[in-house]
C-alpha atoms as a PDB file:
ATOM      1  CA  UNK A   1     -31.153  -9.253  -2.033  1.00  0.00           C
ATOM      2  CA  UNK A   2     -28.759  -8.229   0.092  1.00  0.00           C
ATOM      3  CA  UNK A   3     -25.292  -6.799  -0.957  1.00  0.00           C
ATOM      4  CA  UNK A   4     -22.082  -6.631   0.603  1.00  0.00           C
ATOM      5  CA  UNK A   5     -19.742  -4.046  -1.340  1.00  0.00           C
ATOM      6  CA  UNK A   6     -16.167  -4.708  -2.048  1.00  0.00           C
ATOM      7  CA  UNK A   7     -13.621  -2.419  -1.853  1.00  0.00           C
ATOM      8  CA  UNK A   8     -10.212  -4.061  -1.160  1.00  0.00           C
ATOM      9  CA  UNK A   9      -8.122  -7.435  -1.840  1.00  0.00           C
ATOM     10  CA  UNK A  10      -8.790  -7.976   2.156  1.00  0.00           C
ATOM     11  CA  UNK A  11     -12.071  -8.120   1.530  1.00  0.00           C
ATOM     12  CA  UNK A  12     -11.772 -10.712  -1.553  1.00  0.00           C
ATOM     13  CA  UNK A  13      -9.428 -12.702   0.752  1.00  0.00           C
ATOM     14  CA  UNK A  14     -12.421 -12.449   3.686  1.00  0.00           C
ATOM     15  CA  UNK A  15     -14.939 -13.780   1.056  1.00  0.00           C
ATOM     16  CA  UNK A  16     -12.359 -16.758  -0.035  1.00  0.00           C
ATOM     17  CA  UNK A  17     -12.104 -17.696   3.938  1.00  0.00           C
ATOM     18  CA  UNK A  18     -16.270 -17.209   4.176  1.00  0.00           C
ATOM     19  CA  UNK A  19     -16.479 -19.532   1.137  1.00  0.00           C
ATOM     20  CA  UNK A  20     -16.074 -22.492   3.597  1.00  0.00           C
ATOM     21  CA  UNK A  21     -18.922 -21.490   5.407  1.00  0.00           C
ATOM     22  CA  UNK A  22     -21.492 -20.449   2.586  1.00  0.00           C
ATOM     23  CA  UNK A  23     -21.121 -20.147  -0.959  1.00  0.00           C
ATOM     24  CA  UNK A  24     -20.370 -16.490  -1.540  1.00  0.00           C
ATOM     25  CA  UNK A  25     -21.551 -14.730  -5.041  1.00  0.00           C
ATOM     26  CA  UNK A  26     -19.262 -11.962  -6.281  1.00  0.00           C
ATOM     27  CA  UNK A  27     -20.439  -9.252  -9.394  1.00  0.00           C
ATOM     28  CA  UNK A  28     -18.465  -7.707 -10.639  1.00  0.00           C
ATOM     29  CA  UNK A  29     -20.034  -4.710 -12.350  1.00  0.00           C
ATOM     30  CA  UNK A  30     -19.506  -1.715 -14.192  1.00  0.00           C
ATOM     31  CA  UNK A  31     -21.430   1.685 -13.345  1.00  0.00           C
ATOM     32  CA  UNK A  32     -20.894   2.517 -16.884  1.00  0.00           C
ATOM     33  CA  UNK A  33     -22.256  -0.365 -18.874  1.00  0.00           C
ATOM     34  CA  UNK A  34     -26.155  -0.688 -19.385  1.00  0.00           C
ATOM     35  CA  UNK A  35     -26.080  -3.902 -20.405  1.00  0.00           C
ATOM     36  CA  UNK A  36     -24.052  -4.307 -16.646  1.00  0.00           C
ATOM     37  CA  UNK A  37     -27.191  -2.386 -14.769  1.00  0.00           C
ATOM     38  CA  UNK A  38     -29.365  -4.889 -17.167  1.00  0.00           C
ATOM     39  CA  UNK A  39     -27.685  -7.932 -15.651  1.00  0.00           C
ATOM     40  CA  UNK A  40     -27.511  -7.258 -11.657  1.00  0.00           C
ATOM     41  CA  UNK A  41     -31.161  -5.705 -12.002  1.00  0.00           C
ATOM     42  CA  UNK A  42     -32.070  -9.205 -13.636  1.00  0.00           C
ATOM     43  CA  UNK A  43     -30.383 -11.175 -11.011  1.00  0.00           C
ATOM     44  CA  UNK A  44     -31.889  -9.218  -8.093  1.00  0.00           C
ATOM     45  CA  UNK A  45     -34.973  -9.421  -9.438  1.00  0.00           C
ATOM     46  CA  UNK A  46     -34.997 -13.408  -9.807  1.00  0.00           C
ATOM     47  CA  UNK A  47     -32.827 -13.700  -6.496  1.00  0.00           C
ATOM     48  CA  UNK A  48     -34.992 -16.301  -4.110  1.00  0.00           C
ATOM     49  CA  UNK A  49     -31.388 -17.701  -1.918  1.00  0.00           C
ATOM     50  CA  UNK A  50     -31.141 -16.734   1.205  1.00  0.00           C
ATOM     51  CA  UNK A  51     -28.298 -15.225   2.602  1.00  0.00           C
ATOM     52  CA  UNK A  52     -27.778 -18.490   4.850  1.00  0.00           C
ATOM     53  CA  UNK A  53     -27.388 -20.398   1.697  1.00  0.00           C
ATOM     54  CA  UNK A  54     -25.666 -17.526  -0.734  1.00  0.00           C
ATOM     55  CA  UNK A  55     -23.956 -14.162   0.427  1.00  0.00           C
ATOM     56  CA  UNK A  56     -24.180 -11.353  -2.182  1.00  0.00           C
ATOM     57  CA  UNK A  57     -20.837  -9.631  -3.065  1.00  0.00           C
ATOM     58  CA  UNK A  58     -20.998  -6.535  -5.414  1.00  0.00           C
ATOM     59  CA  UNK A  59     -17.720  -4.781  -6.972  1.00  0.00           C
ATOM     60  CA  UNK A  60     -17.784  -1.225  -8.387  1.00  0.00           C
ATOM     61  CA  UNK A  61     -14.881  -2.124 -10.645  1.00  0.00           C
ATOM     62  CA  UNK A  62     -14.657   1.170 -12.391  1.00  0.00           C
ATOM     63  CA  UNK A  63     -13.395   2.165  -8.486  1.00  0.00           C
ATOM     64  CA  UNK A  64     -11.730  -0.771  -7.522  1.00  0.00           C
ATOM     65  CA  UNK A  65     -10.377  -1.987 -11.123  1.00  0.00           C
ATOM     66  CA  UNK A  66      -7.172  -3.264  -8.957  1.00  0.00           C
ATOM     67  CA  UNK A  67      -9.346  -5.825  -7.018  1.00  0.00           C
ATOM     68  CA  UNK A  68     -11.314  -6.711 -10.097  1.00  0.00           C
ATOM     69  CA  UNK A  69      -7.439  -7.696 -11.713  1.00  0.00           C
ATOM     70  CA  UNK A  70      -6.897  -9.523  -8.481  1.00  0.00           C
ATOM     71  CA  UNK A  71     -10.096 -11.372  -8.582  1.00  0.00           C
ATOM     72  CA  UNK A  72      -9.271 -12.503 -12.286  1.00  0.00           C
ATOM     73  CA  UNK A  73      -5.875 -13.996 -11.023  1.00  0.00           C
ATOM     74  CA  UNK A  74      -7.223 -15.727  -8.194  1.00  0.00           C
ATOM     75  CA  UNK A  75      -9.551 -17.640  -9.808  1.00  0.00           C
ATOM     76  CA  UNK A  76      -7.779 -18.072 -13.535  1.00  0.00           C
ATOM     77  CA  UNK A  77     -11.091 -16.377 -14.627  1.00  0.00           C
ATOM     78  CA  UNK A  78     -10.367 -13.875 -17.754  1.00  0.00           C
ATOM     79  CA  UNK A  79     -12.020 -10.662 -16.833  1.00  0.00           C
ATOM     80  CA  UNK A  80     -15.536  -9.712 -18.502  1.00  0.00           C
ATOM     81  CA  UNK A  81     -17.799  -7.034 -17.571  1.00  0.00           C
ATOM     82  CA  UNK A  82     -20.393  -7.896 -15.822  1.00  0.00           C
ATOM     83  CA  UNK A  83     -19.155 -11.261 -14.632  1.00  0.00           C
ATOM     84  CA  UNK A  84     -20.815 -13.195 -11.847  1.00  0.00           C
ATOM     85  CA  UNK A  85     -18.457 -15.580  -9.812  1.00  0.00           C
ATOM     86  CA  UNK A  86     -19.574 -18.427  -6.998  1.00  0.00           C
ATOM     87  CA  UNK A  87     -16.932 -19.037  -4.402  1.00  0.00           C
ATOM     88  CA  UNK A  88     -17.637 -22.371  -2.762  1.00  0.00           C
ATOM     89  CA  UNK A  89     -14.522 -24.038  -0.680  1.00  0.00           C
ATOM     90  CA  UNK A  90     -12.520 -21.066  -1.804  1.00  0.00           C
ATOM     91  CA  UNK A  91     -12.857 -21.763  -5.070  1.00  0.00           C
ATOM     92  CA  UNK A  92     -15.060 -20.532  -8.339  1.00  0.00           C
ATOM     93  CA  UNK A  93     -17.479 -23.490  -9.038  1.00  0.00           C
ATOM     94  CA  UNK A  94     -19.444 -20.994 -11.601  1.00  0.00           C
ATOM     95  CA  UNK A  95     -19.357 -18.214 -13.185  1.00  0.00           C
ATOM     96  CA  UNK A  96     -20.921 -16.296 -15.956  1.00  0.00           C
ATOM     97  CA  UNK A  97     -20.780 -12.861 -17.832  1.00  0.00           C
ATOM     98  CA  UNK A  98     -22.888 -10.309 -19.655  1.00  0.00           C
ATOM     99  CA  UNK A  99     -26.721 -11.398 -20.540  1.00  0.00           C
ATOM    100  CA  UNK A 100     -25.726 -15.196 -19.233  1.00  0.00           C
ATOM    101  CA  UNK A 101     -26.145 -14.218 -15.788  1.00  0.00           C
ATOM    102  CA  UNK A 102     -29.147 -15.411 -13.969  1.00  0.00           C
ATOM    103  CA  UNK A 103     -29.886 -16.189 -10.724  1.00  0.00           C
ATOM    104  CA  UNK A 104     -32.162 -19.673 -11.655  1.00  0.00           C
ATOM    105  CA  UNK A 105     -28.148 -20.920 -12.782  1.00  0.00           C
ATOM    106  CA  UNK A 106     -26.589 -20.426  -9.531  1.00  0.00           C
ATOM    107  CA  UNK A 107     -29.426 -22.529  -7.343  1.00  0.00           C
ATOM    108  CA  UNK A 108     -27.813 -25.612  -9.134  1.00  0.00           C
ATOM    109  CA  UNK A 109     -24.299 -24.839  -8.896  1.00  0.00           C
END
């Protein structure tokens, strides 16, 4: 699985624009939280997409807590920590949070 980090609201707004090319997965994890180290490690381990059909997006947001607020209003999606989001078209067609997150969901959605 290959992850692109995200740093900035540029970089949200560049993943909005991709979006329309390939669906674009953002996580939005904590570096603090097991039970957020207990969710990505799940989804990498069941990842199968490749990046042609999925892009990986990871955000520290104990760093970048200011893009994670941005990504909330965006999207209308009330923060949670962790919190998986597809982008398709530039909008959220899925998301999911905590222990729900699995990488078997997002091949339908």
């Amino acid at each position: 699985m290959k992850w692109h980090e995200i740093q900035s609201v540029d970089d949200v707004q560049t993943i909005i624009d991709r979006s329309r090319v390939v669906p674009c997965l953002i996580l939005k994890h904590s570096t603090r939280c097991p039970i957020s180290s207990m969710a990505k490690s799940r989804l990498e381990m069941g990842w199968d997409l490749p990046e042609d059909q999925v892009e990986a997006y990871y955000l520290d947001l104990i760093r970048y807590r200011d893009v994670s607020n941005f990504i909330a209003s965006t999207f209308g999606i009330q923060h949670e920590s962790p919190q998986a989001l597809l982008i398709d078209q530039g909008i959220c067609t899925y998301n999911a949070s905590h222990l729900n997150i699995r990488a078997a969901d997002l091949q339908p959605a």
